[in-house]
Protein backbone atom coordinates (compact mmCIF):
# COMPACT_ATOMS: atom_id res chain seq x y z
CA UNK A 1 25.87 51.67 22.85
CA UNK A 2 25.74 52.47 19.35
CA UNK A 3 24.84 55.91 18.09
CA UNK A 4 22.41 56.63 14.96
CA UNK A 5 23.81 59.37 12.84
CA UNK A 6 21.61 61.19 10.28
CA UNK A 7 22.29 63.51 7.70
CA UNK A 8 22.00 67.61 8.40
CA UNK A 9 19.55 68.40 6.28
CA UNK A 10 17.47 65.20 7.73
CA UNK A 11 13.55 65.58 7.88
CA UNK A 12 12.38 64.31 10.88
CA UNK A 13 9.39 62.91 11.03
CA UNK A 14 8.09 63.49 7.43
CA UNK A 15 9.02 60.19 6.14
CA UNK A 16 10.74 61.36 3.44
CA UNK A 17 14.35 59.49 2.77
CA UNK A 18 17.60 61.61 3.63
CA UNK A 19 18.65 63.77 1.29
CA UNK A 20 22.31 62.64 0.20
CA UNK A 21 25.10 65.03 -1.42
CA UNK A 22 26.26 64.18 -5.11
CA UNK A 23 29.49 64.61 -6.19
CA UNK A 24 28.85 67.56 -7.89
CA UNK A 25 27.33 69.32 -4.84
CA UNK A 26 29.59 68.42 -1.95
CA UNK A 27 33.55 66.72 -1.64
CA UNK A 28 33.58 63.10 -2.46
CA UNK A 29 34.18 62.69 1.57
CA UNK A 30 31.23 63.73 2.46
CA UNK A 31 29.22 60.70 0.00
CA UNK A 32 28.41 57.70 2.41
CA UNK A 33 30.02 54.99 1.53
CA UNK A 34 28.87 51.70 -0.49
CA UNK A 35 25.98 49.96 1.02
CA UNK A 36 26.25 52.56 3.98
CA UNK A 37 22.15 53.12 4.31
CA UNK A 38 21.37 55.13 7.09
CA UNK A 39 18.55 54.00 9.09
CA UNK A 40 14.92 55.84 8.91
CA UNK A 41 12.97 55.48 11.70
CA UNK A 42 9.81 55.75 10.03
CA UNK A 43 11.15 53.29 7.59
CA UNK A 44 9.50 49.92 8.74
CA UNK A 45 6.32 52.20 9.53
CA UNK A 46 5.91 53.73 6.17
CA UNK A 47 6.94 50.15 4.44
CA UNK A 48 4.40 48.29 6.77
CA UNK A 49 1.54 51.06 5.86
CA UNK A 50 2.29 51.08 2.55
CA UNK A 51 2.06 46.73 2.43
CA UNK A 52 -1.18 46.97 4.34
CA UNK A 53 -2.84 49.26 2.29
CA UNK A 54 -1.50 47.33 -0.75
CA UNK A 55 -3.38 44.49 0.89
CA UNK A 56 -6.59 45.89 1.61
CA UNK A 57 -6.22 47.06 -2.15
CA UNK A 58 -6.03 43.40 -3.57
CA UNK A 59 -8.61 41.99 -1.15
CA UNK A 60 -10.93 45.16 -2.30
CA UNK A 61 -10.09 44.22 -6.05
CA UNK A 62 -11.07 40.14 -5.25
CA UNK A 63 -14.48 41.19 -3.44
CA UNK A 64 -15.32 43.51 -6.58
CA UNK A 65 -14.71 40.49 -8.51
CA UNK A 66 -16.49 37.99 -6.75
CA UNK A 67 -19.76 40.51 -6.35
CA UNK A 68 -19.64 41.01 -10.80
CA UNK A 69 -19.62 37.24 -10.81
CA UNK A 70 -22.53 36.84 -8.22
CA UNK A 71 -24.39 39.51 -9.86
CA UNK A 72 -24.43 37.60 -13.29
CA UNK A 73 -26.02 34.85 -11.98
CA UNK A 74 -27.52 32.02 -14.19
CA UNK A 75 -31.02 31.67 -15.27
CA UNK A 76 -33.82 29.89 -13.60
CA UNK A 77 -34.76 26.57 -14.63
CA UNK A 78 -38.65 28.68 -15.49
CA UNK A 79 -36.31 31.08 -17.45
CA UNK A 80 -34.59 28.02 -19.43
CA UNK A 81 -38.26 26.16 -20.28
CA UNK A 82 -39.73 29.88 -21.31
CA UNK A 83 -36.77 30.31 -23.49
CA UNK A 84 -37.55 26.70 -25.13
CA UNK A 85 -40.67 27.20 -25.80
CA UNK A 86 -40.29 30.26 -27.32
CA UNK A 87 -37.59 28.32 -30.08
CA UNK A 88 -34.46 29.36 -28.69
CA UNK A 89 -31.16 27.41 -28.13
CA UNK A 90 -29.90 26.59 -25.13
CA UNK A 91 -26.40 26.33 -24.47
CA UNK A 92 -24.30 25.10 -21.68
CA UNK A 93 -21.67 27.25 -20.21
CA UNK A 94 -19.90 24.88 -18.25
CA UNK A 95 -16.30 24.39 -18.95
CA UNK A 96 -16.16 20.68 -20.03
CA UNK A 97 -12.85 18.45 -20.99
CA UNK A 98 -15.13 16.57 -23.01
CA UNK A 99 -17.13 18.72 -25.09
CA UNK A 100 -16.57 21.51 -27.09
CA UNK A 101 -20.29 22.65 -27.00
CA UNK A 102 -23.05 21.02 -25.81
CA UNK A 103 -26.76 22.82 -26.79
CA UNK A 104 -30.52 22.07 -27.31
CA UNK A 105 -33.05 23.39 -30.16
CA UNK A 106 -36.25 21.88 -29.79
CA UNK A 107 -35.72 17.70 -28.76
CA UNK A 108 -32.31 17.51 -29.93
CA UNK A 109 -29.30 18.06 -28.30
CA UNK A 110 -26.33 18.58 -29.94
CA UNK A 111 -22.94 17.58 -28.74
CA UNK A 112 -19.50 18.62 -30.27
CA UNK A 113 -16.86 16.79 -28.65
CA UNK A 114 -13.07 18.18 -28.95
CA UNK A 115 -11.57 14.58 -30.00
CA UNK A 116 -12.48 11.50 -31.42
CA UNK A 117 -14.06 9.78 -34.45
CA UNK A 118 -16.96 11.64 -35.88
CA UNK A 119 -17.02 14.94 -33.68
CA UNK A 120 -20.63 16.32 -33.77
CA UNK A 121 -23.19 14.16 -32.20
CA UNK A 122 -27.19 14.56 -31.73
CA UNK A 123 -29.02 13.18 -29.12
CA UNK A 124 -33.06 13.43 -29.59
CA UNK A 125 -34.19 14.19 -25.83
CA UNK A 126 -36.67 16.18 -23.67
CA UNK A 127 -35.91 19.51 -21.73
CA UNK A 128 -35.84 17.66 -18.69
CA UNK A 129 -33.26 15.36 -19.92
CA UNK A 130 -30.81 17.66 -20.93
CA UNK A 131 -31.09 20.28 -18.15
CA UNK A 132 -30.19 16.94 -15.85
CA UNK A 133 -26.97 16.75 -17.61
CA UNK A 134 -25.92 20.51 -18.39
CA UNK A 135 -26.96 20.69 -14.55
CA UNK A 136 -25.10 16.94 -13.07
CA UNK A 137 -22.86 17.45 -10.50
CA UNK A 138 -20.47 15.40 -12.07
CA UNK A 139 -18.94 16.30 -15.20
CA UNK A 140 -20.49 16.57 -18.77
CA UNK A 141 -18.71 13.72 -20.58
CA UNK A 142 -19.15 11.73 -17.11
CA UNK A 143 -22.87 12.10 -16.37
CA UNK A 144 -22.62 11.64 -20.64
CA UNK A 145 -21.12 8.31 -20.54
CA UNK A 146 -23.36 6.62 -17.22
CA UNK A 147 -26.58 8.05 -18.59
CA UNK A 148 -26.65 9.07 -22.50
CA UNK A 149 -24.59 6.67 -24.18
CA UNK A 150 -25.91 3.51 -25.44
């Protein structure tokens, strides 16, 4: 049967690590010796609480995210044909390997592709029509290339 030893001036039960003489406090005989840890018994406790709560932590920080990006949701498709009328652009958001930007100003839509012959492109189209493709469940350039292009 093996025997734990622990230091004299050990704190039990506190969790705090052994306090270990120094050369210039004690002989060198009394220093333990390389790689001689003595075992903590609250070691694997403290290291599994402190993992757990690291845990919780991250998850917290990934639910905090999530909710911001919920909370910015996008506008409704009455928001969209309010904000058309009224003369403003609309602009997809939607990351796209296709396009650089894709918006529409009143009939047109404008599409600035990232590569590729002449790079800015406009489409004459209604609302409708380009709200179907900023909102395809494809991608852009592929709902772009079955429907748009001639």
């Amino acid at each position: 049967m093996a025997v734990k030893t622990y230091p004299a001036n050990y704190n039990y039960g506190t969790g705090a690590a052994p306090y270990y003489a120094t050369p210039h406090t004690a002989g060198i005989d009394s220093l333990p010796k390389a790689g001689g840890f003595i075992e903590h018994p609250g070691y694997e406790k403290a290291l599994r609480r402190m993992s757990q709560r690291l845990a919780r932590q991250m998850l917290s920080n990934q639910y905090d995210q999530k909710a911001k990006a919920a909370a910015t949701k996008a506008p409704t498709r009455g928001e969209l044909k309010k904000a058309a009328a009224a003369g403003k652009t609309l602009e997809v958001t939607r990351d796209s390997d296709c396009f650089a930007s894709l918006e529409w100003t009143d009939g047109i839509a404008t599409a600035e592709f990232y590569r590729g012959g002449q790079i800015v492109y406009d489409y004459p189209m209604s609302l409708d029509e380009f709200l179907e493709w900023a909102q395809a469940d494809e991608g852009l350039g592929e709902f772009f290339n079955a429907s748009i292009r001639e």
